[in-house]
N, C-alpha and C. Protein backbone atom coordinates (compact mmCIF):
# COMPACT_ATOMS: atom_id res chain seq x y z
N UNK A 1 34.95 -19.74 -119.65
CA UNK A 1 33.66 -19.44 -119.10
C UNK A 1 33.34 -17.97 -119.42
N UNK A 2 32.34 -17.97 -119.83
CA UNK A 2 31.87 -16.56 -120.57
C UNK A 2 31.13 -15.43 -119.04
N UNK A 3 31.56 -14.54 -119.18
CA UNK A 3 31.15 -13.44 -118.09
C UNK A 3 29.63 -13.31 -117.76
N UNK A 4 28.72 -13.57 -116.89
CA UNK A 4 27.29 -13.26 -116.96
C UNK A 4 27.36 -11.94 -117.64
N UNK A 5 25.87 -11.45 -118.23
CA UNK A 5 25.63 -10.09 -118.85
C UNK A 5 25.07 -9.29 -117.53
N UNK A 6 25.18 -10.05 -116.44
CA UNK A 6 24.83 -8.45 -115.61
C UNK A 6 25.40 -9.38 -113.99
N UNK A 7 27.25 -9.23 -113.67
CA UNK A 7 27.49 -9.79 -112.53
C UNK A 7 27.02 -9.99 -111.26
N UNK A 8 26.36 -8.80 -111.28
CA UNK A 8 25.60 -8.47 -109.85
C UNK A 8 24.52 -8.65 -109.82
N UNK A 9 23.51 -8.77 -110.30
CA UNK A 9 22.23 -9.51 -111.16
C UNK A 9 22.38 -11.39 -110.76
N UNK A 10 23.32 -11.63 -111.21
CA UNK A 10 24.07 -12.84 -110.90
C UNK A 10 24.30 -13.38 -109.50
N UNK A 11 25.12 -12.47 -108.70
CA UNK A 11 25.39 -12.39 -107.31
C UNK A 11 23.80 -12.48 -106.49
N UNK A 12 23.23 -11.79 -106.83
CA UNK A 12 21.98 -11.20 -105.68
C UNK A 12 20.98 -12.58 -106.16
N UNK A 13 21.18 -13.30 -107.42
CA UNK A 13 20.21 -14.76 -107.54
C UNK A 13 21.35 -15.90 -106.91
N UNK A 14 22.47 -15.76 -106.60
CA UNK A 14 23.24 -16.40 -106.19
C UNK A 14 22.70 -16.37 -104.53
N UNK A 15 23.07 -15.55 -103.69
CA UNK A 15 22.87 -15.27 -102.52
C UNK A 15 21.01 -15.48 -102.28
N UNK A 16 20.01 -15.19 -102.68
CA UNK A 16 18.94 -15.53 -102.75
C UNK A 16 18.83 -17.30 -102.86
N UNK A 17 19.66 -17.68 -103.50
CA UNK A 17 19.54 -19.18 -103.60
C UNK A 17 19.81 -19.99 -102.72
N UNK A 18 21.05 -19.39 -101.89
CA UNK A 18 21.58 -19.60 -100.40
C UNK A 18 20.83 -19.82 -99.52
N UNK A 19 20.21 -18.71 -99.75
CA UNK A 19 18.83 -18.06 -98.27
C UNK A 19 17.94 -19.50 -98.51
N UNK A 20 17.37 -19.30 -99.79
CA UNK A 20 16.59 -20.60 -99.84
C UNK A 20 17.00 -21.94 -99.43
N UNK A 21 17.85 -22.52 -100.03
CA UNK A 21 18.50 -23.75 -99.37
C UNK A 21 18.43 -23.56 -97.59
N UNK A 22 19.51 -22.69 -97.28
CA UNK A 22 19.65 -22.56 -95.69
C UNK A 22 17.93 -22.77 -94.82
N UNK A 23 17.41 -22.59 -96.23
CA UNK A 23 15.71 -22.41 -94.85
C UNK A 23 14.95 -23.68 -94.72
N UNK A 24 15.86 -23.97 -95.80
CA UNK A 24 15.13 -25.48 -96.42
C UNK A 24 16.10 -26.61 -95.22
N UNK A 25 17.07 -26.60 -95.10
CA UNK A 25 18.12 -26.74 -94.43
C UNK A 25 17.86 -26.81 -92.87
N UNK A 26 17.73 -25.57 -92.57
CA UNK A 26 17.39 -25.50 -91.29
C UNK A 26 15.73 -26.14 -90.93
N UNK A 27 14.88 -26.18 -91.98
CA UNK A 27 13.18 -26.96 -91.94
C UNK A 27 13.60 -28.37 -91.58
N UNK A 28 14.70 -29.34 -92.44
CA UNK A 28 15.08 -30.32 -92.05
C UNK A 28 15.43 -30.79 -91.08
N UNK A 29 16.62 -30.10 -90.38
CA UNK A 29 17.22 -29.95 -89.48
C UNK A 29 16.22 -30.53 -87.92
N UNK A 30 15.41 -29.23 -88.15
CA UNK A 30 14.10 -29.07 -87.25
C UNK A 30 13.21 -30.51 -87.00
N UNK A 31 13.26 -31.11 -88.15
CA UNK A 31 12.31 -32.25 -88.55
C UNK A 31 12.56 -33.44 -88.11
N UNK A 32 14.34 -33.27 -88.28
CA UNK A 32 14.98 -34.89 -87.46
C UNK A 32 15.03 -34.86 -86.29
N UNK A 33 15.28 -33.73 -85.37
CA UNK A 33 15.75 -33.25 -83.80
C UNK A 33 14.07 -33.93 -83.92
N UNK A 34 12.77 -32.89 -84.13
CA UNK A 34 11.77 -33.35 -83.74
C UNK A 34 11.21 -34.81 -83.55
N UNK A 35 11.82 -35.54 -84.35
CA UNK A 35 11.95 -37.01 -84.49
C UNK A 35 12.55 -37.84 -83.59
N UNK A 36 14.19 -37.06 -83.55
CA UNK A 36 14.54 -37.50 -82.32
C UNK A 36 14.26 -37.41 -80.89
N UNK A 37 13.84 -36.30 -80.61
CA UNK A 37 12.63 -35.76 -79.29
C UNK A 37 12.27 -36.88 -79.13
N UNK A 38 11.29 -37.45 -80.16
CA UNK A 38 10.06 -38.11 -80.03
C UNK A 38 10.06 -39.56 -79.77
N UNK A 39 11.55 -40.02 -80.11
CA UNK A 39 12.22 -40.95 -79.57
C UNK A 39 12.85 -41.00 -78.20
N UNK A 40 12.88 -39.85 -77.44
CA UNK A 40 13.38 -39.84 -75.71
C UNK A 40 14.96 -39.44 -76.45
N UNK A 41 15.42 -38.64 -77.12
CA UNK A 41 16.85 -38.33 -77.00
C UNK A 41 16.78 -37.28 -76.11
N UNK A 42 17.74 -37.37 -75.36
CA UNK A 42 17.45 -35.87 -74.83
C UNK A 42 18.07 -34.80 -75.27
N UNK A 43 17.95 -33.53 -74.94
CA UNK A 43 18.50 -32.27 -75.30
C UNK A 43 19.70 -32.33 -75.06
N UNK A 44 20.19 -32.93 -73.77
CA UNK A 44 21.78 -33.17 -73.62
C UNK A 44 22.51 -33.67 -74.85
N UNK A 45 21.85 -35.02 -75.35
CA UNK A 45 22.25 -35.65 -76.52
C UNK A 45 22.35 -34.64 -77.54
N UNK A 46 21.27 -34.22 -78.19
CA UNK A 46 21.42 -33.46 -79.12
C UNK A 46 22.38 -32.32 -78.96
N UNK A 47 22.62 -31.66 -77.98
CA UNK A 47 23.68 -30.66 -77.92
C UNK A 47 24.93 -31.21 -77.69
N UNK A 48 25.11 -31.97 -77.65
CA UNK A 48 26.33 -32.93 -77.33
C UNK A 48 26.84 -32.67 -79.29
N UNK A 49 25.78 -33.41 -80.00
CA UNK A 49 26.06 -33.92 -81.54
C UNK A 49 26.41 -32.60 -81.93
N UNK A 50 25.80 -31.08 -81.41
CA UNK A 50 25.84 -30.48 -82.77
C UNK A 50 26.88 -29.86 -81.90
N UNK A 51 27.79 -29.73 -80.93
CA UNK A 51 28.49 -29.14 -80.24
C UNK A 51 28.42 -27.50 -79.36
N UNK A 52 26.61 -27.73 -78.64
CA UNK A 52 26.04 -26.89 -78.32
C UNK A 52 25.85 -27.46 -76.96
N UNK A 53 25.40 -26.67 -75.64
CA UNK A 53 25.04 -26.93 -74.62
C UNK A 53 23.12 -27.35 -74.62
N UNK A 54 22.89 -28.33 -73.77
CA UNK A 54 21.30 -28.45 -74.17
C UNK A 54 20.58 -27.48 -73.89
N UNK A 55 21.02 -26.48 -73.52
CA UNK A 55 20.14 -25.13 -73.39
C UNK A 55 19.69 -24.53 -74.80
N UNK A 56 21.16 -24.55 -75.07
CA UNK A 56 21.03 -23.96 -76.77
C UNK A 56 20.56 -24.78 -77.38
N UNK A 57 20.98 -26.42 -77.20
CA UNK A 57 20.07 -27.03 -78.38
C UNK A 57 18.12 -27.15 -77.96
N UNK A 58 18.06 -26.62 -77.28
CA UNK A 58 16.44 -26.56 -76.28
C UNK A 58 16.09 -24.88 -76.97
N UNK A 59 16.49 -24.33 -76.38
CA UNK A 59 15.93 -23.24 -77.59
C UNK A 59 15.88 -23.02 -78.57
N UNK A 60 17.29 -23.46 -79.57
CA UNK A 60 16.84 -23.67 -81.12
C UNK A 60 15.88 -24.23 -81.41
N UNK A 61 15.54 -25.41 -80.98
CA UNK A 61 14.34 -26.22 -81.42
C UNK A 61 13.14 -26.39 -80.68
N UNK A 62 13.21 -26.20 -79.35
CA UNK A 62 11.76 -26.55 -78.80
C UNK A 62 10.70 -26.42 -79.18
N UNK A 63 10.47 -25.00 -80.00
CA UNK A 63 9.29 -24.34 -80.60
C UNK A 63 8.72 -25.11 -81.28
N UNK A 64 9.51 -26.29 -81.81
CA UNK A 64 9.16 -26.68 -83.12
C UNK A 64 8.49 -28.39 -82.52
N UNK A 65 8.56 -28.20 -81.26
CA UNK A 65 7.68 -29.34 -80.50
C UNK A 65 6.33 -28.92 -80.52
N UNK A 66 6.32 -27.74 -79.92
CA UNK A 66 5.02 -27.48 -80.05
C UNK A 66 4.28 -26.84 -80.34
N UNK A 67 4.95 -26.48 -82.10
CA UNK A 67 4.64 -25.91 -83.20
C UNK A 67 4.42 -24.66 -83.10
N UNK A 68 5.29 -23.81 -82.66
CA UNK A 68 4.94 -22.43 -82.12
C UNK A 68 5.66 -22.12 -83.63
N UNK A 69 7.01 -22.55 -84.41
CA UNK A 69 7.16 -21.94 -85.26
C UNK A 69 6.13 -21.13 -86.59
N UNK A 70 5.68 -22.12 -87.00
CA UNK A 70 5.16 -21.26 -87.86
C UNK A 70 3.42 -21.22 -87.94
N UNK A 71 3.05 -21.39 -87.09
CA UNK A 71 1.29 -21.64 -86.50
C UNK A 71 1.05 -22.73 -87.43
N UNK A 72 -0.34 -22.97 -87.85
CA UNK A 72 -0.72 -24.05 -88.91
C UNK A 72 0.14 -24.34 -89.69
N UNK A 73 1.02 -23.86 -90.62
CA UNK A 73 2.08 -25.01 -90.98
C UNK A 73 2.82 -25.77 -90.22
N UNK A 74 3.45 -24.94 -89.02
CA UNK A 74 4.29 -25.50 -87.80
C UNK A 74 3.39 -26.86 -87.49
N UNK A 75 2.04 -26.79 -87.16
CA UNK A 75 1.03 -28.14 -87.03
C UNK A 75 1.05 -29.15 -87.92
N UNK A 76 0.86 -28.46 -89.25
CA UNK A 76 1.08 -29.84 -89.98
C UNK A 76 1.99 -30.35 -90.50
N UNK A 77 3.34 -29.78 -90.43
CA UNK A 77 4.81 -30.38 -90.52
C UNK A 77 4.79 -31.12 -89.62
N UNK A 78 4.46 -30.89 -88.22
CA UNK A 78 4.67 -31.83 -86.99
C UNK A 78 3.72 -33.31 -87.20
N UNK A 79 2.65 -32.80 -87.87
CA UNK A 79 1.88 -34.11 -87.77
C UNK A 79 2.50 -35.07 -89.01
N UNK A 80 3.10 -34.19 -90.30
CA UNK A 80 3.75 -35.21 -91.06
C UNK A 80 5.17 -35.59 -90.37
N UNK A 81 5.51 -35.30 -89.50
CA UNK A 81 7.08 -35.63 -88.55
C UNK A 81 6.43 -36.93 -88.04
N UNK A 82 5.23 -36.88 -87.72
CA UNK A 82 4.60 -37.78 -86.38
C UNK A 82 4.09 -39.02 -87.22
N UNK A 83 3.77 -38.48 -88.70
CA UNK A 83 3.00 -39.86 -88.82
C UNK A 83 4.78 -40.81 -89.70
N UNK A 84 5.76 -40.05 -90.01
CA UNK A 84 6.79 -40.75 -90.14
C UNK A 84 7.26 -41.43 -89.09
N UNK A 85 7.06 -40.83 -88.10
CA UNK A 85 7.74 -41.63 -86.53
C UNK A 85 6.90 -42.65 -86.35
N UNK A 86 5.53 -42.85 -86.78
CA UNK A 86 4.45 -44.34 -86.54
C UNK A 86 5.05 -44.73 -87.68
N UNK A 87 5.39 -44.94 -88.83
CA UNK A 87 5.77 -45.61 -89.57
C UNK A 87 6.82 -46.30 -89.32
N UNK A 88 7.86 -45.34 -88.91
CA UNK A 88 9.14 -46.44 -88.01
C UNK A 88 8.68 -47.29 -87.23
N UNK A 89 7.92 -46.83 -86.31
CA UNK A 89 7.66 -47.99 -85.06
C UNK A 89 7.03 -48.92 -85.75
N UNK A 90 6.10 -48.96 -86.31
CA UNK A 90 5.62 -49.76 -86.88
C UNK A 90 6.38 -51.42 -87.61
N UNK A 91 7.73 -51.08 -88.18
CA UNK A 91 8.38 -51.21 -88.60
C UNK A 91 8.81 -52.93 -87.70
């Protein structure tokens, strides 16, 4: 394997790529809990799965009930969360 021409150049698109995934990652994350909410799991449950107390799993995510994360996008991620959850029921 041949050496990049500039290692650290390398590193800093490496670690940038991370960041990206992780946000992408954590958007998901956000998207299924919200799903599951919306199904009556409760916060107990969910902190149970990720090995958090439902406090913590209630503050990581609540915001993202009622779209405080990211204003108008936070809205219309939720409404594409919502119209996947009528599609299940539907089902």
């Amino acid at each position: 394997m041949a050496a990049p021409a500039d290692p650290l150049e390398a590193m800093v698109r490496a670690v940038d790529r991370r960041e990206v995934i992780g946000r992408e990652l954590d958007r998901d994350l956000a998207r299924a809990v919200y799903v599951a909410r919306r199904y009556d799991v409760t916060w107990d449950d969910i902190g149970k799965r990720f090995g958090i107390s439902r406090q913590a799993a209630h503050q990581r995510w609540s915001k993202y009930e009622t779209g405080e994360q990211n204003g108008r996008q936070g809205r219309l991620e939720r409404q594409a969360v919502e119209a996947v959850a009528r599609a299940l029921d539907e089902r």
